[in-house]
C-alpha atoms as a PDB file:
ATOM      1  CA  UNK A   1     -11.258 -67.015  46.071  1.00  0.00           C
ATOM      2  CA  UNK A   2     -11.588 -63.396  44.948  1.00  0.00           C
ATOM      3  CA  UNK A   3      -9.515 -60.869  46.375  1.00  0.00           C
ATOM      4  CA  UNK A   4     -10.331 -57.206  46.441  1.00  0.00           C
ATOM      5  CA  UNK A   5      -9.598 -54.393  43.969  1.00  0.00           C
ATOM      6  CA  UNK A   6      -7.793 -52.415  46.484  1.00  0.00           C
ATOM      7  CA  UNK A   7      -5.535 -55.700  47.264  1.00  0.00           C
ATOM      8  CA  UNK A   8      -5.053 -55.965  43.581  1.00  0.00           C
ATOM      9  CA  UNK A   9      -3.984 -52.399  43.049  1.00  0.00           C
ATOM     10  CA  UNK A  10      -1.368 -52.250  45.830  1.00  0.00           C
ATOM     11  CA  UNK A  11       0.528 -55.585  44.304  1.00  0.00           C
ATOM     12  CA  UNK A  12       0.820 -53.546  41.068  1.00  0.00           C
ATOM     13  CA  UNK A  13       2.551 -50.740  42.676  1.00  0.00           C
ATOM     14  CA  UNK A  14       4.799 -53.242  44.426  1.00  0.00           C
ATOM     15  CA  UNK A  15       5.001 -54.965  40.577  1.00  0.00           C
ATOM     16  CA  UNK A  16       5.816 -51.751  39.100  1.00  0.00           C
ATOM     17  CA  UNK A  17       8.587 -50.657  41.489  1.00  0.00           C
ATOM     18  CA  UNK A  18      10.385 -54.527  40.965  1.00  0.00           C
ATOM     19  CA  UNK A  19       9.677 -54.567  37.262  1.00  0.00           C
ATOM     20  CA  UNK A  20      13.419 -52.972  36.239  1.00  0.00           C
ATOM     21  CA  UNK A  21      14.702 -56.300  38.101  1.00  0.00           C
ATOM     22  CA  UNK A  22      13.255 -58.019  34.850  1.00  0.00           C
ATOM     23  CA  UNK A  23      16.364 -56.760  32.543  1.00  0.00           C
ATOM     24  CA  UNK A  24      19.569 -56.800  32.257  1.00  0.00           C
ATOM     25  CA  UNK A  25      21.885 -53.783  31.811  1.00  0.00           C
ATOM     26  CA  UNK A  26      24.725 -52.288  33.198  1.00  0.00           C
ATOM     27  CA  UNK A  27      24.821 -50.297  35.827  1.00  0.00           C
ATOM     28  CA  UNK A  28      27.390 -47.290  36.142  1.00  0.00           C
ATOM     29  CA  UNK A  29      27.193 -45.965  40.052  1.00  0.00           C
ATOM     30  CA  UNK A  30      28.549 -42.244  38.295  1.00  0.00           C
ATOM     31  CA  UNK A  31      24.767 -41.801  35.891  1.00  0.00           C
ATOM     32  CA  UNK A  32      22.580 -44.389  38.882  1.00  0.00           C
ATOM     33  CA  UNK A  33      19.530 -43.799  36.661  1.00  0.00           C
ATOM     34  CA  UNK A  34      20.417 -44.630  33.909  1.00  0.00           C
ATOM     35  CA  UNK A  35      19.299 -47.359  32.234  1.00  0.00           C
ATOM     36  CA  UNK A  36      15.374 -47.049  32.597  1.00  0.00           C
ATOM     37  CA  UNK A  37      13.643 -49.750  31.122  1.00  0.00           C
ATOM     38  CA  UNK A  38      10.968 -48.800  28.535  1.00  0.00           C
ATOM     39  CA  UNK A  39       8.421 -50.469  26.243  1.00  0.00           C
ATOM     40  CA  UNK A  40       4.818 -52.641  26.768  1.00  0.00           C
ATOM     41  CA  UNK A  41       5.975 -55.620  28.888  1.00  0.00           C
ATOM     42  CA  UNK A  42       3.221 -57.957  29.114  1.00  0.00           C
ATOM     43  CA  UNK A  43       2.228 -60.733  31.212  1.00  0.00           C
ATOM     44  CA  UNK A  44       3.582 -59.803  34.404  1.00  0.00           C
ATOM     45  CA  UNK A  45       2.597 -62.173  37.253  1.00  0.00           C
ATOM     46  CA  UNK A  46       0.684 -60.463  40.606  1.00  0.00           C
ATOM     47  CA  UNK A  47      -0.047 -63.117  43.240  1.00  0.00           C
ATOM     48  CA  UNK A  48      -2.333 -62.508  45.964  1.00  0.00           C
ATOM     49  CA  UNK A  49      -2.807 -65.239  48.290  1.00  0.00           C
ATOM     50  CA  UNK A  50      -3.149 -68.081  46.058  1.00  0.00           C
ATOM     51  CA  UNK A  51      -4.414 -66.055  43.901  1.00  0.00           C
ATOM     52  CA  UNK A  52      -2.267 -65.174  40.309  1.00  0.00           C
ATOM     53  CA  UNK A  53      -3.689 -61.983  37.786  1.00  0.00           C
ATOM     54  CA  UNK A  54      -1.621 -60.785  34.971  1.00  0.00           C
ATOM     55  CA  UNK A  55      -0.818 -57.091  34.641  1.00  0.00           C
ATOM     56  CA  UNK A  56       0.949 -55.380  31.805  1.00  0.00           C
ATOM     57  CA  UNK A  57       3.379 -52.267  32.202  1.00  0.00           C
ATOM     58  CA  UNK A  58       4.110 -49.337  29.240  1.00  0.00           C
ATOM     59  CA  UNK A  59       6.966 -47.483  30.066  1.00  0.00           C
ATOM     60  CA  UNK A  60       7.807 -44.709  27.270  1.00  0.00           C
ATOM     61  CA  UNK A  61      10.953 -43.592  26.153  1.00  0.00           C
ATOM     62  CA  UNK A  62      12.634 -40.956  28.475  1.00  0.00           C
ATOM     63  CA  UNK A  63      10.459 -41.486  31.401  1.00  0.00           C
ATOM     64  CA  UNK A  64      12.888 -41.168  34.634  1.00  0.00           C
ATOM     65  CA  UNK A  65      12.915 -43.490  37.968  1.00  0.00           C
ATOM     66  CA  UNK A  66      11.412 -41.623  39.505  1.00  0.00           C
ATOM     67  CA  UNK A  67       8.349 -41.149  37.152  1.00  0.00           C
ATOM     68  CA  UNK A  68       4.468 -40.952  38.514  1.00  0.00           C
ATOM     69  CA  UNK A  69       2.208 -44.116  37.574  1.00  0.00           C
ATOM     70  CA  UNK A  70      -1.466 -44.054  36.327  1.00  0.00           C
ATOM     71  CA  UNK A  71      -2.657 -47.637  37.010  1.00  0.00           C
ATOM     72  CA  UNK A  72      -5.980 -48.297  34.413  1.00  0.00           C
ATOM     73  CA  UNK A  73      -8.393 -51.768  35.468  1.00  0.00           C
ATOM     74  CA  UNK A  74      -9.758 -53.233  32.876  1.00  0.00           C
ATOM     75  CA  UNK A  75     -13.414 -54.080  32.142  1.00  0.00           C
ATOM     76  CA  UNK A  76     -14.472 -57.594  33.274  1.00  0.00           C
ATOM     77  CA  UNK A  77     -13.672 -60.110  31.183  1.00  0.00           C
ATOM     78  CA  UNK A  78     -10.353 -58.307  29.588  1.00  0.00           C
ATOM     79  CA  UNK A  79      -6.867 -59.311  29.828  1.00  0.00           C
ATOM     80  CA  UNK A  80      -4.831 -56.475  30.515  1.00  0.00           C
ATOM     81  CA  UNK A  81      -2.874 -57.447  27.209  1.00  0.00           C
ATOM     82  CA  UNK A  82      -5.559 -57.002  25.284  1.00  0.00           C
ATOM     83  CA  UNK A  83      -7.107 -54.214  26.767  1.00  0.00           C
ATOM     84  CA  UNK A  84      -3.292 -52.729  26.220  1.00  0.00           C
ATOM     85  CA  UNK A  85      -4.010 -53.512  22.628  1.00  0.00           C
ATOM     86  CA  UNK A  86      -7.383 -51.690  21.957  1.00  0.00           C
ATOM     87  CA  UNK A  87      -8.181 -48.184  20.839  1.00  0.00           C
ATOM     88  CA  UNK A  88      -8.286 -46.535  24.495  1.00  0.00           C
ATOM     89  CA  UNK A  89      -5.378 -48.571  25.721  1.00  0.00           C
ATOM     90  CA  UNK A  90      -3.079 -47.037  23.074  1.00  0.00           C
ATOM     91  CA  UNK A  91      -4.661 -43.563  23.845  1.00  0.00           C
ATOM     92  CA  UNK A  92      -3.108 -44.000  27.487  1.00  0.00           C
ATOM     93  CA  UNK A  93      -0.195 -45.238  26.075  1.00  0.00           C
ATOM     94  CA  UNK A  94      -0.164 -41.814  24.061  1.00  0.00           C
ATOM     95  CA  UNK A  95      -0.725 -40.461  27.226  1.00  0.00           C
ATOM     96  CA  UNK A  96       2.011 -41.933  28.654  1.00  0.00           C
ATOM     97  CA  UNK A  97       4.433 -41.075  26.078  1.00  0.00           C
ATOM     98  CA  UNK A  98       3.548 -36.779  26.180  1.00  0.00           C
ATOM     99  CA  UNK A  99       3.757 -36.969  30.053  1.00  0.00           C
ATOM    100  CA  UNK A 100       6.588 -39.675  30.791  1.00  0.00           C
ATOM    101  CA  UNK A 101       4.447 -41.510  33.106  1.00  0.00           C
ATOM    102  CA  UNK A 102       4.010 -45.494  33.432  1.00  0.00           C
ATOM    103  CA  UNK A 103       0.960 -46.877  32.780  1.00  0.00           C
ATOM    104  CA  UNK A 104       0.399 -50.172  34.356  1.00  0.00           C
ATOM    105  CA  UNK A 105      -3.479 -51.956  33.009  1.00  0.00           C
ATOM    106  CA  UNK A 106      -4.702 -54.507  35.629  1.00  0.00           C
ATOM    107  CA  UNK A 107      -6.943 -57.284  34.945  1.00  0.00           C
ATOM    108  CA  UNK A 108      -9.524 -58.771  37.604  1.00  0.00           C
ATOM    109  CA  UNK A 109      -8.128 -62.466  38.703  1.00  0.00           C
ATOM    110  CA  UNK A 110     -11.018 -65.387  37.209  1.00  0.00           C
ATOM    111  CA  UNK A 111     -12.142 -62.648  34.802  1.00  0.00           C
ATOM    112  CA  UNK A 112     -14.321 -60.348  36.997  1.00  0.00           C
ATOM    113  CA  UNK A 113     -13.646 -57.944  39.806  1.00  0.00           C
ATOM    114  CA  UNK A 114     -14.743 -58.637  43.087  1.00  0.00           C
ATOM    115  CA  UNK A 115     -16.919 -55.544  43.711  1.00  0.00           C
ATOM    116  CA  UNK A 116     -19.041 -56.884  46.654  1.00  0.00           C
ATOM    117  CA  UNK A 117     -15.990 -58.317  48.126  1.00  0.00           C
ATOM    118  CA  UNK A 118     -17.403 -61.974  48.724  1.00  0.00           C
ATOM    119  CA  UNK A 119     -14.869 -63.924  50.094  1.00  0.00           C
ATOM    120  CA  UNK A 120     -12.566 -61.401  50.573  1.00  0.00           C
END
């Protein structure tokens, strides 16, 4: 069963925020941010319901904790890796990288979104 967009988005967000669980570093309570994780880290599980998408994250060098997020949805029938990997993805990547802000490309669960909301 589908779930919406709006679903979809929110679990991102919630994605994003956990995603510096994923690595291991050391933390020093004296400099608490630092230690940001950056890079393309694909393949990140969002589950809603029984439902599992993949998302991917780019977090560029010297963006802080505290940084704003621009989440991108891909077109229908795109993994968010690969949509990551064409020519627009890496413009928002550059985009990314000027304004030290995560990017985080979301890809409709069973390959489409669920626009009309059926079984939602």
């Amino acid at each position: 069963m589908k779930k919406s967009a709006f679903v979809s988005i929110v679990l991102a967000l919630v994605m994003f925020a956990s995603c510096a669980l994923a690595a291991e570093y050391t933390y020093n309570p004296e400099k608490p941010y630092d230690g940001v994780m950056t890079g393309l880290f694909n393949n990140v599980a969002i589950t809603v319901g029984e439902d599992t998408g993949l998302a991917t994250y780019y977090l560029p060098e010297g963006m802080t904790p505290w940084a704003q997020a621009t989440i991108v949805l891909t077109p229908d029938n795109t993994t968010a890796e690969a949509f990551a990997a064409t020519e627009i993805g890496a413009q928002w990547k550059a985009l990314a990288d000027e304004y030290k802000i995560a990017v985080v490309f979301l890809a409709p669960v069973d390959g489409t979104w669920n626009l009309d909301l059926q079984g939602a």
